[in-house]
C-alpha atoms as a PDB file:
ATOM      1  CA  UNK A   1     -21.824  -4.632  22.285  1.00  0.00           C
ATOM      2  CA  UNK A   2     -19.877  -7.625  21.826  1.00  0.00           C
ATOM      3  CA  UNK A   3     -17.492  -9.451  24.328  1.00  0.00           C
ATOM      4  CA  UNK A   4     -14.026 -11.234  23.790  1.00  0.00           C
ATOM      5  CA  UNK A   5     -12.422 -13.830  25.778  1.00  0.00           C
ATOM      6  CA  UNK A   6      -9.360 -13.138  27.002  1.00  0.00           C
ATOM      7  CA  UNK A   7      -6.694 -16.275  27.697  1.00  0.00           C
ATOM      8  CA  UNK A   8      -4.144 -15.433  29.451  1.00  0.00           C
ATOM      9  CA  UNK A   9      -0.727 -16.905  29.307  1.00  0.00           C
ATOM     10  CA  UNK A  10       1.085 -19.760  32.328  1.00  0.00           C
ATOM     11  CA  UNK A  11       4.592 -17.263  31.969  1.00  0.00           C
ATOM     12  CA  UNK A  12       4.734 -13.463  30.731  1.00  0.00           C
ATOM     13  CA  UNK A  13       6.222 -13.279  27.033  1.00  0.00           C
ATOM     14  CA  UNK A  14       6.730 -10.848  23.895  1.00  0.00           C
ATOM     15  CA  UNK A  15       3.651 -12.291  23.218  1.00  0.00           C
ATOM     16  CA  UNK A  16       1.569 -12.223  26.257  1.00  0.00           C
ATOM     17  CA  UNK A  17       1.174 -11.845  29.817  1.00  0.00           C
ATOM     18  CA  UNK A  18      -0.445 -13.551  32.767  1.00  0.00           C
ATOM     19  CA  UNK A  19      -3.073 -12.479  34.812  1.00  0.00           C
ATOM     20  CA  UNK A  20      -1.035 -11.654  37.267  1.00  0.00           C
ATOM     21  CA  UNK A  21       1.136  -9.128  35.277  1.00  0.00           C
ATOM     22  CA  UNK A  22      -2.248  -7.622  34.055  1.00  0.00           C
ATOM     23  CA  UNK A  23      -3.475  -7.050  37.624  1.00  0.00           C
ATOM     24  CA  UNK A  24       0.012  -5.430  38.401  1.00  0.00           C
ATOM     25  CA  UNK A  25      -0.251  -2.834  35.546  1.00  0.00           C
ATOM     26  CA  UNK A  26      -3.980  -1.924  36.505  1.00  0.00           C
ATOM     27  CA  UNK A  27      -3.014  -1.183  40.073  1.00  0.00           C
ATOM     28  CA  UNK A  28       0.160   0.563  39.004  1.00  0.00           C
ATOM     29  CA  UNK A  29      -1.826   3.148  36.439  1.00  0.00           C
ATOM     30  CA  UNK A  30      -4.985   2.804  38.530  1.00  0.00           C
ATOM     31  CA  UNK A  31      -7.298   1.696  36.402  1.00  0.00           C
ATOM     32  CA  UNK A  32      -9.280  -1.381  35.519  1.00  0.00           C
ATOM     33  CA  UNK A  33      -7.999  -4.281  33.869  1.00  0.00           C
ATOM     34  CA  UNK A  34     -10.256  -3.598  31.255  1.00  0.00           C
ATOM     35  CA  UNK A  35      -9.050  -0.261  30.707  1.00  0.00           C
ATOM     36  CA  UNK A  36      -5.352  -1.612  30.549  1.00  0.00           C
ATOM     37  CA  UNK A  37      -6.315  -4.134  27.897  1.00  0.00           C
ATOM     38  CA  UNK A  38      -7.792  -1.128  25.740  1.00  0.00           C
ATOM     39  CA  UNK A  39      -5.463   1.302  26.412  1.00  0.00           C
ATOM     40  CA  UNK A  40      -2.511  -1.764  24.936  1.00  0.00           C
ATOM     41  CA  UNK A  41      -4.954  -2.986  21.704  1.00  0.00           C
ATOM     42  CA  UNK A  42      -5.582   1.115  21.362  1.00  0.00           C
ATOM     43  CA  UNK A  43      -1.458   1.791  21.190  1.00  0.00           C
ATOM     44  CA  UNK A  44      -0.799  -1.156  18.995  1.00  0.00           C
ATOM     45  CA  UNK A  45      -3.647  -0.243  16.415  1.00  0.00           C
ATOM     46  CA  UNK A  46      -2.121   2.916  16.290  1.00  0.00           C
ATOM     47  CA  UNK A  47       1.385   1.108  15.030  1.00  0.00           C
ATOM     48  CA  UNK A  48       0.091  -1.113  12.650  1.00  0.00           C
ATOM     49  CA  UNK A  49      -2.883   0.521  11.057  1.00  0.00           C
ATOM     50  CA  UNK A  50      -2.129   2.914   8.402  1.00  0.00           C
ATOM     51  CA  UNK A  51      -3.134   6.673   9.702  1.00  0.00           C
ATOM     52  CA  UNK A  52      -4.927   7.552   6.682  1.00  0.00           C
ATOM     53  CA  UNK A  53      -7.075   5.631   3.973  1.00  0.00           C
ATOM     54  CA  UNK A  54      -5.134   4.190   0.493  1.00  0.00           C
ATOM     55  CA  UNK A  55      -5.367   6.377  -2.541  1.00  0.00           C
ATOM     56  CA  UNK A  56      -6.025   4.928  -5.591  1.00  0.00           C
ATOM     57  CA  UNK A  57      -2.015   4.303  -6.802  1.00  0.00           C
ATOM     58  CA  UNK A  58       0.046   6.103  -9.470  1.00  0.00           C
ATOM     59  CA  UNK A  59      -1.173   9.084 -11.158  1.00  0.00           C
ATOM     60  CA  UNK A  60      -1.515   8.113 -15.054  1.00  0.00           C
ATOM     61  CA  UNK A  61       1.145   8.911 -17.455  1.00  0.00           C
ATOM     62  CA  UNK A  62      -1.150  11.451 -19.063  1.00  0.00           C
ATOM     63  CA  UNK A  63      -2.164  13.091 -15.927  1.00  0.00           C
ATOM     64  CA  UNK A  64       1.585  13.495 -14.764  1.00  0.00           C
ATOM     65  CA  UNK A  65       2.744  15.036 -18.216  1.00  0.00           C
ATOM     66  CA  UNK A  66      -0.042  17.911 -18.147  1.00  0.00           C
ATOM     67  CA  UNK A  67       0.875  18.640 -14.107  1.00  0.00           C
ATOM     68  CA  UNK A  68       4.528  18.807 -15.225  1.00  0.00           C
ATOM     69  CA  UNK A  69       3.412  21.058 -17.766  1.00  0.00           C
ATOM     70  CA  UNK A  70       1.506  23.246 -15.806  1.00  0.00           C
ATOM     71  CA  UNK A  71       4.225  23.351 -12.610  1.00  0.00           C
ATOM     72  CA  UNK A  72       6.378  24.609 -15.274  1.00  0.00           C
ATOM     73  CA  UNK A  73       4.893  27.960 -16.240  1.00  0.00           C
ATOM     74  CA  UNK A  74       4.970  28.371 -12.789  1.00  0.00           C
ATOM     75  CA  UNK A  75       8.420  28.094 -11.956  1.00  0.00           C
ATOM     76  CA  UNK A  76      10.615  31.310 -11.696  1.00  0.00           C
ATOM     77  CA  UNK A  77      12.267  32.375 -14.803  1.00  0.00           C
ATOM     78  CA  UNK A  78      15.473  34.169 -15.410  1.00  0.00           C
ATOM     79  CA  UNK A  79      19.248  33.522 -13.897  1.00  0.00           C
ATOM     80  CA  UNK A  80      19.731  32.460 -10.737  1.00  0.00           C
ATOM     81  CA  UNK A  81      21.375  35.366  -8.641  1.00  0.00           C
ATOM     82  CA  UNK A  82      22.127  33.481  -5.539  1.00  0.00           C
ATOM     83  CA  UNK A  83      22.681  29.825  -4.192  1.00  0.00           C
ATOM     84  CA  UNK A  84      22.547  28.505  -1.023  1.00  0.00           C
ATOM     85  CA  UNK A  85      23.465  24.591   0.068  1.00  0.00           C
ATOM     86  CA  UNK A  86      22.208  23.143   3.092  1.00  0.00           C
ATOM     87  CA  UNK A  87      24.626  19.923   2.509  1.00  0.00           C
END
């Protein structure tokens, strides 16, 4: 387990809080401080990390023209009997 010191800030901000402010959460939601500082990293990582991994980028040129080609003879054929718009 590893441990990470925590500095608080002299005036709450967009990009902090003080001790004080901490303390007031925790006692509000009635749990530790701890907890509250977890709870806040846990919500944040959840914003700014994607939610799944990267794929590996375009599909090749190649690879595209034979899935066209394929999604093709699977498309309906004939006239189209009826149309309907949502816009």
């Amino acid at each position: 387990m590893s441990n990470l010191l925590l500095k608080f800030r002299e005036k709450d901000s967009r990009y902090g809080v003080t001790r004080k402010t901490l303390k007031a959460i925790s006692d509000a939601v009635g749990m530790s401080e701890t907890m509250v500082v977890h709870l806040a990293v846990s919500r944040f990582a959840k914003e700014v990390l994607p939610a799944y991994e990267a794929d590996e980028g375009p599909l090749p040129a190649d690879y595209l023209a034979w899935l066209k080609k394929a999604a093709k003879k699977q498309m309906p054929k004939g006239r189209v009997i009826s149309r309907k718009s949502l816009l």
